[in-house]
N, C-alpha and C. Protein backbone atom coordinates (compact mmCIF):
# COMPACT_ATOMS: atom_id res chain seq x y z
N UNK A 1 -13.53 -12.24 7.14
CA UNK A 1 -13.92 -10.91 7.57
C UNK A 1 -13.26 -10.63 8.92
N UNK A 2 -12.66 -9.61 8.58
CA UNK A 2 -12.11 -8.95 10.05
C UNK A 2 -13.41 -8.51 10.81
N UNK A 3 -12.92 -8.46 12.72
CA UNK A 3 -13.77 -8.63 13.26
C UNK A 3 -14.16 -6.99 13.45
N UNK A 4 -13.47 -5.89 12.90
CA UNK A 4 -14.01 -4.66 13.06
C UNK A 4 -15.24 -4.66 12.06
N UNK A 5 -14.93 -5.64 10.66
CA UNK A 5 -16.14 -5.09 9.97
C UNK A 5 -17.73 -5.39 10.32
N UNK A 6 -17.30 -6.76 11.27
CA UNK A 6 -18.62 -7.30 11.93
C UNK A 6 -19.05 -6.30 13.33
N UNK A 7 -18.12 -4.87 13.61
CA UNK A 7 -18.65 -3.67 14.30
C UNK A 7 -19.31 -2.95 13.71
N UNK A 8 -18.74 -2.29 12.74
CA UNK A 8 -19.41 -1.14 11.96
C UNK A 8 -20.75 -1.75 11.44
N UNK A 9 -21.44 -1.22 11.73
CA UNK A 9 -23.21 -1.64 11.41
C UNK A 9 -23.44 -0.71 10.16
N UNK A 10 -23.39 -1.62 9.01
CA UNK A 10 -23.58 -0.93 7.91
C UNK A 10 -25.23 -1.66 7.61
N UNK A 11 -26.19 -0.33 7.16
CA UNK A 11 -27.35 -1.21 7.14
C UNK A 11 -28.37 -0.46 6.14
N UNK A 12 -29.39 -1.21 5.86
CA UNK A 12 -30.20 -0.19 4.16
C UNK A 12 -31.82 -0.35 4.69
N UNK A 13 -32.25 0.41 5.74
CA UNK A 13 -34.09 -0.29 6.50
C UNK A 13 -34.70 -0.67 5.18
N UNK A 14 -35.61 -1.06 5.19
CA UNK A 14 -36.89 -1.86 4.26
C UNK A 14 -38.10 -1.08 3.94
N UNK A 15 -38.09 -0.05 5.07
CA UNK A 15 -38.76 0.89 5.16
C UNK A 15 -38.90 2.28 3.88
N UNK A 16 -37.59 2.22 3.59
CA UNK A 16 -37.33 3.53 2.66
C UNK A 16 -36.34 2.94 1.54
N UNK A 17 -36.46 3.46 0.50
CA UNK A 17 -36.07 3.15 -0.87
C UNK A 17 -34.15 2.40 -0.91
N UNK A 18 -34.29 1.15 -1.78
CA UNK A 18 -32.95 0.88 -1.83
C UNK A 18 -31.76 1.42 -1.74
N UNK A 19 -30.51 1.56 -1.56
CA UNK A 19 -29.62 2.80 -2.35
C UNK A 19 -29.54 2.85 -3.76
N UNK A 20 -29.18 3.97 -4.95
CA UNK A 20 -29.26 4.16 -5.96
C UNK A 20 -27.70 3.46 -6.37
N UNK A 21 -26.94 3.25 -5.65
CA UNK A 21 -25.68 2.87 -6.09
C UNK A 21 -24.76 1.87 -4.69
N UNK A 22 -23.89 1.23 -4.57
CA UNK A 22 -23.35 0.78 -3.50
C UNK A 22 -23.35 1.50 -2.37
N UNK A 23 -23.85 1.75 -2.09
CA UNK A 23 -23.59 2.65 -0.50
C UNK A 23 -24.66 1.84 0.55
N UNK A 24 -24.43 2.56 2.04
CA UNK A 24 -25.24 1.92 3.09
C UNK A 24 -26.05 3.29 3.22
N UNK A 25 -27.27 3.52 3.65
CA UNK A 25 -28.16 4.07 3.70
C UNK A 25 -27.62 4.64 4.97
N UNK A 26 -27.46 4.15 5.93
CA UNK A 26 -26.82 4.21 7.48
C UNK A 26 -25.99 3.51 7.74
N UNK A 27 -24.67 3.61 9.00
CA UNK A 27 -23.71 3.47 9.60
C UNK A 27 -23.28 3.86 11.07
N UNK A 28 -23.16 2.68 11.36
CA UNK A 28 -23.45 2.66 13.34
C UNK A 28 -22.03 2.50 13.43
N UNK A 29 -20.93 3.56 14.13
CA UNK A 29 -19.92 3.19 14.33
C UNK A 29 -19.81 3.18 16.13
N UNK A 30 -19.15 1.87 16.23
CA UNK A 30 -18.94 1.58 17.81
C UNK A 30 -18.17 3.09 18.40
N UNK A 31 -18.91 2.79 19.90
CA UNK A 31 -18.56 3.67 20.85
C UNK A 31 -16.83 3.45 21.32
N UNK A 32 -15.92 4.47 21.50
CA UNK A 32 -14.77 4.39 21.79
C UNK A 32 -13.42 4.10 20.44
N UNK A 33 -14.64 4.00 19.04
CA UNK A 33 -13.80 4.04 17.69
C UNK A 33 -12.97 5.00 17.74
N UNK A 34 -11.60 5.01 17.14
CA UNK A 34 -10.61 6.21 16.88
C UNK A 34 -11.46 6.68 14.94
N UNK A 35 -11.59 7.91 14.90
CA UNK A 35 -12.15 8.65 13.59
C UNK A 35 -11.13 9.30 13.11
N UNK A 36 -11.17 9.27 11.97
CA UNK A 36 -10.56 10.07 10.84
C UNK A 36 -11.15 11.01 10.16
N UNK A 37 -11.27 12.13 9.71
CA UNK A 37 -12.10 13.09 9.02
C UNK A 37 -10.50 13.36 7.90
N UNK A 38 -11.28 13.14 6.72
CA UNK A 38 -10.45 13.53 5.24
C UNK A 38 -10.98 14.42 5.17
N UNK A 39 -10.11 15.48 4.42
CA UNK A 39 -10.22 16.44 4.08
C UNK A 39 -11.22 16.40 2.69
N UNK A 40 -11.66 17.14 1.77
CA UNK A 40 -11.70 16.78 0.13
C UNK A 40 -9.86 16.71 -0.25
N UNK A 41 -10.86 15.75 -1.16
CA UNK A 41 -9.71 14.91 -2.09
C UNK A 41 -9.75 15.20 -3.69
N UNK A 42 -8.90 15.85 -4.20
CA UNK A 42 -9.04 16.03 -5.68
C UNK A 42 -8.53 14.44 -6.81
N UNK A 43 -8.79 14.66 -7.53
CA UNK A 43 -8.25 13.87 -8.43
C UNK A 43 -6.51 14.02 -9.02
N UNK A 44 -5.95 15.17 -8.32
CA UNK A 44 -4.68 15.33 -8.67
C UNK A 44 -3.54 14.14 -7.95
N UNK A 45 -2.95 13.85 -8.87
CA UNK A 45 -1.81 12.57 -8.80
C UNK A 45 -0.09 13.20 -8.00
N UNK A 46 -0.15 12.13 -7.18
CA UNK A 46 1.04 13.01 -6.21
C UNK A 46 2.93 14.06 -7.26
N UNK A 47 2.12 13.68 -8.34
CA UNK A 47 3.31 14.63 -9.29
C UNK A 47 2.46 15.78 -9.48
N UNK A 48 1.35 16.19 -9.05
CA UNK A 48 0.74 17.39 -9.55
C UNK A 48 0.07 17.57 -10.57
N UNK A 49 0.27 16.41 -11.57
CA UNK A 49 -0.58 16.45 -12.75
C UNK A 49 -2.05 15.79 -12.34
N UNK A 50 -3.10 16.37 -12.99
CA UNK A 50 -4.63 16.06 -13.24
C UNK A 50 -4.71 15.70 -14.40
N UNK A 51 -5.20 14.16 -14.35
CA UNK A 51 -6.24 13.17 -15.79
C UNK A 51 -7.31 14.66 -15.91
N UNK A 52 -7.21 14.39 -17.07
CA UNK A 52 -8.81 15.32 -17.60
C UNK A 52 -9.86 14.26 -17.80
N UNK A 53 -9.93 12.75 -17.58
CA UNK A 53 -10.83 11.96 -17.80
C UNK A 53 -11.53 11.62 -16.49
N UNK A 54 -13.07 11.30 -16.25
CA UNK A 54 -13.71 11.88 -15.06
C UNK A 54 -13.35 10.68 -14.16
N UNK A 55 -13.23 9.78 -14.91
CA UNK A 55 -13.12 7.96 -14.42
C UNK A 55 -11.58 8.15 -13.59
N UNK A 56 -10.73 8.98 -13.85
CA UNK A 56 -8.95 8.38 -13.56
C UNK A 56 -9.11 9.76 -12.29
N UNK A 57 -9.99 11.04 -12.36
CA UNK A 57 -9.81 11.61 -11.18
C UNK A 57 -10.56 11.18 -10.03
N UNK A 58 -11.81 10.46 -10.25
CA UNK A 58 -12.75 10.08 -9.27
C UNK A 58 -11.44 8.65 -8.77
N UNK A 59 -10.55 8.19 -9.33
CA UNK A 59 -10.08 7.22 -9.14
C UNK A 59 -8.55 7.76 -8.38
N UNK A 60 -8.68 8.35 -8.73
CA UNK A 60 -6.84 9.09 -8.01
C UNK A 60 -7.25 9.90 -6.72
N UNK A 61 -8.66 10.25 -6.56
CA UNK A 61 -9.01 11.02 -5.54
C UNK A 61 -9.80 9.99 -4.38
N UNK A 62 -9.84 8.54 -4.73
CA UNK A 62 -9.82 7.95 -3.82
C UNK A 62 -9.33 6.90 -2.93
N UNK A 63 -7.82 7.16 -4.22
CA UNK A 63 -6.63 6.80 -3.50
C UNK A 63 -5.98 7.47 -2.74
N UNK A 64 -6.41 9.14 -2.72
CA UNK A 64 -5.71 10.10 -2.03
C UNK A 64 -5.98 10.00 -0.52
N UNK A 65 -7.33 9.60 -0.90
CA UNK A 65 -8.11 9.59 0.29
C UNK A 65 -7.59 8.04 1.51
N UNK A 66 -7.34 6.81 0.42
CA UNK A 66 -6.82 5.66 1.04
C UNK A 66 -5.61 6.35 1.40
N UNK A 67 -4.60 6.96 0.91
CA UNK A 67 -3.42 7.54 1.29
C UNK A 67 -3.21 7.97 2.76
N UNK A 68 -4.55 8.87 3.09
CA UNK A 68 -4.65 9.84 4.10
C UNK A 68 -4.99 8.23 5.49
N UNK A 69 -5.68 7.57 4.73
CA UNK A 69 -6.10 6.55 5.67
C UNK A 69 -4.73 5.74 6.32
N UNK A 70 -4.31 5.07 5.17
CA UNK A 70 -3.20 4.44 6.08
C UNK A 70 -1.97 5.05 6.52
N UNK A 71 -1.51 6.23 6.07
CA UNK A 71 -0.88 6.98 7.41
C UNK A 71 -1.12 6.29 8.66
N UNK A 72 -2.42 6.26 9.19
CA UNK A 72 -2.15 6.23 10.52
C UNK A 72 -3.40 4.77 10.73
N UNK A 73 -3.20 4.08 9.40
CA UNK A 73 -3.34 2.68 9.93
C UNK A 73 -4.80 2.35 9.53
N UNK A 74 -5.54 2.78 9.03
CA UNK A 74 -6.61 2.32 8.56
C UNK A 74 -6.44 2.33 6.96
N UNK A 75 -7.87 2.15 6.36
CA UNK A 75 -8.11 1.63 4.72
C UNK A 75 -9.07 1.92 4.09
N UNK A 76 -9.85 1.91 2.93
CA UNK A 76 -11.24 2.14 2.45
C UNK A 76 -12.49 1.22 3.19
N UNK A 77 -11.64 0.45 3.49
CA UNK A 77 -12.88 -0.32 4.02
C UNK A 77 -13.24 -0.08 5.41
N UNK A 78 -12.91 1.07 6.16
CA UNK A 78 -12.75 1.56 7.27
C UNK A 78 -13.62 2.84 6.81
N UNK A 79 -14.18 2.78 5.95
CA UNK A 79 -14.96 4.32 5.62
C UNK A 79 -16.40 4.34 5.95
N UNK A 80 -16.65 5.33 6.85
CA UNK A 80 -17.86 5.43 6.95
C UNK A 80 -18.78 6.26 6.24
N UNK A 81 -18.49 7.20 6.39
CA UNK A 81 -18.99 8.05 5.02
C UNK A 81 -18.34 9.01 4.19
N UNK A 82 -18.99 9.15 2.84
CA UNK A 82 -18.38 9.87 2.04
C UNK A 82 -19.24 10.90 1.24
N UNK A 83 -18.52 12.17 0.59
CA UNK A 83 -19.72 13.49 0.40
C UNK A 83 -19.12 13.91 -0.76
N UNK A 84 -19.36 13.70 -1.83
CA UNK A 84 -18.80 13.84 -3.32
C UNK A 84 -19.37 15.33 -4.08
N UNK A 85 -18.64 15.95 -4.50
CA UNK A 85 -18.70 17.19 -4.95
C UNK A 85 -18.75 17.14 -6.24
N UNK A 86 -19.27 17.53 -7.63
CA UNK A 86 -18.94 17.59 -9.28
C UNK A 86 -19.46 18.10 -9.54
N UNK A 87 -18.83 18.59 -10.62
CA UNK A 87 -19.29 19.67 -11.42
C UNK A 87 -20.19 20.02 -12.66
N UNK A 88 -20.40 18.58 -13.03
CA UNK A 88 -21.16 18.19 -14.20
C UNK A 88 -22.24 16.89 -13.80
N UNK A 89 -23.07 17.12 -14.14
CA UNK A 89 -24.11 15.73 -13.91
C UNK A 89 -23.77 15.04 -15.56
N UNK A 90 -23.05 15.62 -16.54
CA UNK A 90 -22.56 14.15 -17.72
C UNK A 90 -21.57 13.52 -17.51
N UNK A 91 -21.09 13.88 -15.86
CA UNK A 91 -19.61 13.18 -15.55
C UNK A 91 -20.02 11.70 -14.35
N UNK A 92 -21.31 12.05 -14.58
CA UNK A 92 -21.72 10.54 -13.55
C UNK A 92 -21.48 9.54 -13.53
N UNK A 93 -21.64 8.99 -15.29
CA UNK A 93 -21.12 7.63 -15.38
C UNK A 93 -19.31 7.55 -15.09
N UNK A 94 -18.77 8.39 -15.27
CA UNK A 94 -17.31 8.42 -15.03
C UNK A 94 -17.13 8.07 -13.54
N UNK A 95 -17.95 8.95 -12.81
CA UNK A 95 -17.81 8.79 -11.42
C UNK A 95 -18.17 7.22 -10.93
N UNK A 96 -19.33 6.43 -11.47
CA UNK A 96 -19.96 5.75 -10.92
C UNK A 96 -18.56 4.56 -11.25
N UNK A 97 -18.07 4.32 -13.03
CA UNK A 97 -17.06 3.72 -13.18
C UNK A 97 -15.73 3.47 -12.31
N UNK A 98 -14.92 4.66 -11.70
CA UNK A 98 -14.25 4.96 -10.85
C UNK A 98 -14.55 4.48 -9.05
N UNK A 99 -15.38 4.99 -9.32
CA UNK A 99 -15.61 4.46 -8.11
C UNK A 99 -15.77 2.41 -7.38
N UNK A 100 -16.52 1.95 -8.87
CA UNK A 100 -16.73 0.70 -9.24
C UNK A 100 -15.37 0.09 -9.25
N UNK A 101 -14.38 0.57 -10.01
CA UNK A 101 -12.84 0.31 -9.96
C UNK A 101 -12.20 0.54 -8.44
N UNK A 102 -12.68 0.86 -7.80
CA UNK A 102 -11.61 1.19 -6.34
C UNK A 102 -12.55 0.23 -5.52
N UNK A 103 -13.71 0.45 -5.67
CA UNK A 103 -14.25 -0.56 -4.41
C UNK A 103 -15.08 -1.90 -4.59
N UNK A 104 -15.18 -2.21 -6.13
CA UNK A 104 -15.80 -3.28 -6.59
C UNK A 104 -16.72 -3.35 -6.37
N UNK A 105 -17.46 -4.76 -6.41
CA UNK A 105 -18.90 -4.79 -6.55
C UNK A 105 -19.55 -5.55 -5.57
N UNK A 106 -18.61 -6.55 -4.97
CA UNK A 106 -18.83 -8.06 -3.87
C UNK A 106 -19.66 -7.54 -2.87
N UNK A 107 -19.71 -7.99 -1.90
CA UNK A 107 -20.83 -8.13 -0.35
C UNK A 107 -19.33 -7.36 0.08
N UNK A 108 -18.21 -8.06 -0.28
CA UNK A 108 -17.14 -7.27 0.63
C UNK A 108 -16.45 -5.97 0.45
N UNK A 109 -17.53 -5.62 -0.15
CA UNK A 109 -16.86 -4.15 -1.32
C UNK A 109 -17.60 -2.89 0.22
N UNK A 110 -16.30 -2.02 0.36
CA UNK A 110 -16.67 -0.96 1.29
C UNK A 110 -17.89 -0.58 0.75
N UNK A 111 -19.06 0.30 1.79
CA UNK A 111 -20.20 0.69 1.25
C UNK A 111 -20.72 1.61 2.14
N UNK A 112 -19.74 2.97 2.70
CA UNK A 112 -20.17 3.95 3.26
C UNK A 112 -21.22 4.32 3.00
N UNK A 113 -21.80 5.03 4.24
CA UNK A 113 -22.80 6.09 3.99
C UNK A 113 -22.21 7.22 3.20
N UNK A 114 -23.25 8.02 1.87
CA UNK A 114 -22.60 8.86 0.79
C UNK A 114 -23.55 9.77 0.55
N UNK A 115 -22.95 10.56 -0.19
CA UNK A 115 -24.27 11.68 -0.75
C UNK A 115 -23.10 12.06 -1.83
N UNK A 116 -23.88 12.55 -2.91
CA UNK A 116 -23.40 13.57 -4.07
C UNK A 116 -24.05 14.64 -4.25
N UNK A 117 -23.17 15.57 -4.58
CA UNK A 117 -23.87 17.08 -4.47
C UNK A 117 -23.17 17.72 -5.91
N UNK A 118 -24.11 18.15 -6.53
CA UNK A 118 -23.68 18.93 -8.02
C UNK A 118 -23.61 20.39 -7.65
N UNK A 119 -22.08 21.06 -7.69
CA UNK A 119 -21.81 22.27 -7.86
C UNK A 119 -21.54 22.87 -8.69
N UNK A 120 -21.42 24.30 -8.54
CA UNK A 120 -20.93 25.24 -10.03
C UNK A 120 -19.19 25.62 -10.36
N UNK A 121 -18.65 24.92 -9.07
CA UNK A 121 -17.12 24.68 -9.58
C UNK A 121 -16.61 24.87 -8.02
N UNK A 122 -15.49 24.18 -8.21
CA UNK A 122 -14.51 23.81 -7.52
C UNK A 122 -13.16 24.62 -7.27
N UNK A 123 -12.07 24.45 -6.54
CA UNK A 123 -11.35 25.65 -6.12
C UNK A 123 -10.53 25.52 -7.70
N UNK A 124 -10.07 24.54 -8.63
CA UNK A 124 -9.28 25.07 -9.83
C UNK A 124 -10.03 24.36 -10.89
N UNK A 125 -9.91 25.26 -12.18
CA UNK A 125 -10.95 24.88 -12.92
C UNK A 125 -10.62 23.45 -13.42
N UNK A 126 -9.44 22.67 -13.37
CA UNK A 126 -9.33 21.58 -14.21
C UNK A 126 -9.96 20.08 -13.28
N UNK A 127 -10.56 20.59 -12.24
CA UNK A 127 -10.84 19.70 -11.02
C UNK A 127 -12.58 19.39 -11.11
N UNK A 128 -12.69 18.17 -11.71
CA UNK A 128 -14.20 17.65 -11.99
C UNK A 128 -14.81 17.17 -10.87
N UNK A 129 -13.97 16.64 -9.66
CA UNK A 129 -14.62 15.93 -8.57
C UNK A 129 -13.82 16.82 -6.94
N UNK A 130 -14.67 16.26 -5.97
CA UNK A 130 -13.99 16.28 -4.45
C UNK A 130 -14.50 15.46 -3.90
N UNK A 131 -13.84 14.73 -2.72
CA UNK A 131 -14.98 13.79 -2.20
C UNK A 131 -13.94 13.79 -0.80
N UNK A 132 -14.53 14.15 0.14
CA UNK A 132 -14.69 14.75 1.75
C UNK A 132 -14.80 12.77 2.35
N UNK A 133 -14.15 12.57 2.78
CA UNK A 133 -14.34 11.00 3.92
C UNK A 133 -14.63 11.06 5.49
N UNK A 134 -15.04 10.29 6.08
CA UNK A 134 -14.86 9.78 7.23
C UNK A 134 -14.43 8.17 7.42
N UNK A 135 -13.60 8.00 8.44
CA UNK A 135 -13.49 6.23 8.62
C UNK A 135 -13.38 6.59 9.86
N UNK A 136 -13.36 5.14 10.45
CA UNK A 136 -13.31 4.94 12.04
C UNK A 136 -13.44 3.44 12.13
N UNK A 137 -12.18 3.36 12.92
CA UNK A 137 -11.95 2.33 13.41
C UNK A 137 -11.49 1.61 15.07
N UNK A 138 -11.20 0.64 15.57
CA UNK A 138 -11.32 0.02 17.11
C UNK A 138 -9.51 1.13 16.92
């Protein structure tokens, strides 16, 4: 373990209900961290084409997002939180799959703070997901 991950205070109190999926309930990022704010991230693939399958956009949209990260030197595991947008609640298990594929399952698997939010559509209709990041790192 790198010694930034033993900064970021990723943590789940005892007090209030488990998380429903990998995530940290809360996230303490050290004072004087450099931050990143991602934009939303679609599922579209740097040729412009969009998977119509919910699993390969939740999965291309959070490589877009690793994309945006190491530009300037960070990674997924540098994520502090994340805010997921869809359009369908029968596209969950797709999402949950996808997501399972990019960050696995281990103790060492990134585990931002997250939320999902079900909307009535997105800026083009062939676009099932968005998902908005933060990371921060020393």
């Amino acid at each position: 373990m790198i010694l930034w991950e033993k900064m970021i205070n990723r943590y789940n109190p005892d007090s209030i209900a488990p998380p429903f999926s990998p995530y940290s309930q809360g996230v303490e990022v050290p004072a004087g961290a450099r931050t990143i704010y991602v934009a939303g991230q679609v599922g579209v693939k740097p040729d412009g084409s969009v998977p119509e399958d919910m699993e390969e956009q939740t999965v291309q949209a959070f490589l877009n997002i690793q994309s945006v990260l190491r530009e300037k030197g960070m990674d997924l595991i540098d994520l502090v939180e994340t805010r997921t947008y869809m359009i369908s609640k029968d596209d969950l298990p797709g999402y949950r799959a996808g997501r399972k594929r990019v960050f696995g399952t281990g103790d060492e698997a990134p585990k931002p703070a997250a939320a999902l939010v079900y909307v009535a559509g997105l800026a083009q209709p062939d676009w099932k997901i968005e998902i908005c990041a933060v990371a921060a790192k020393d």
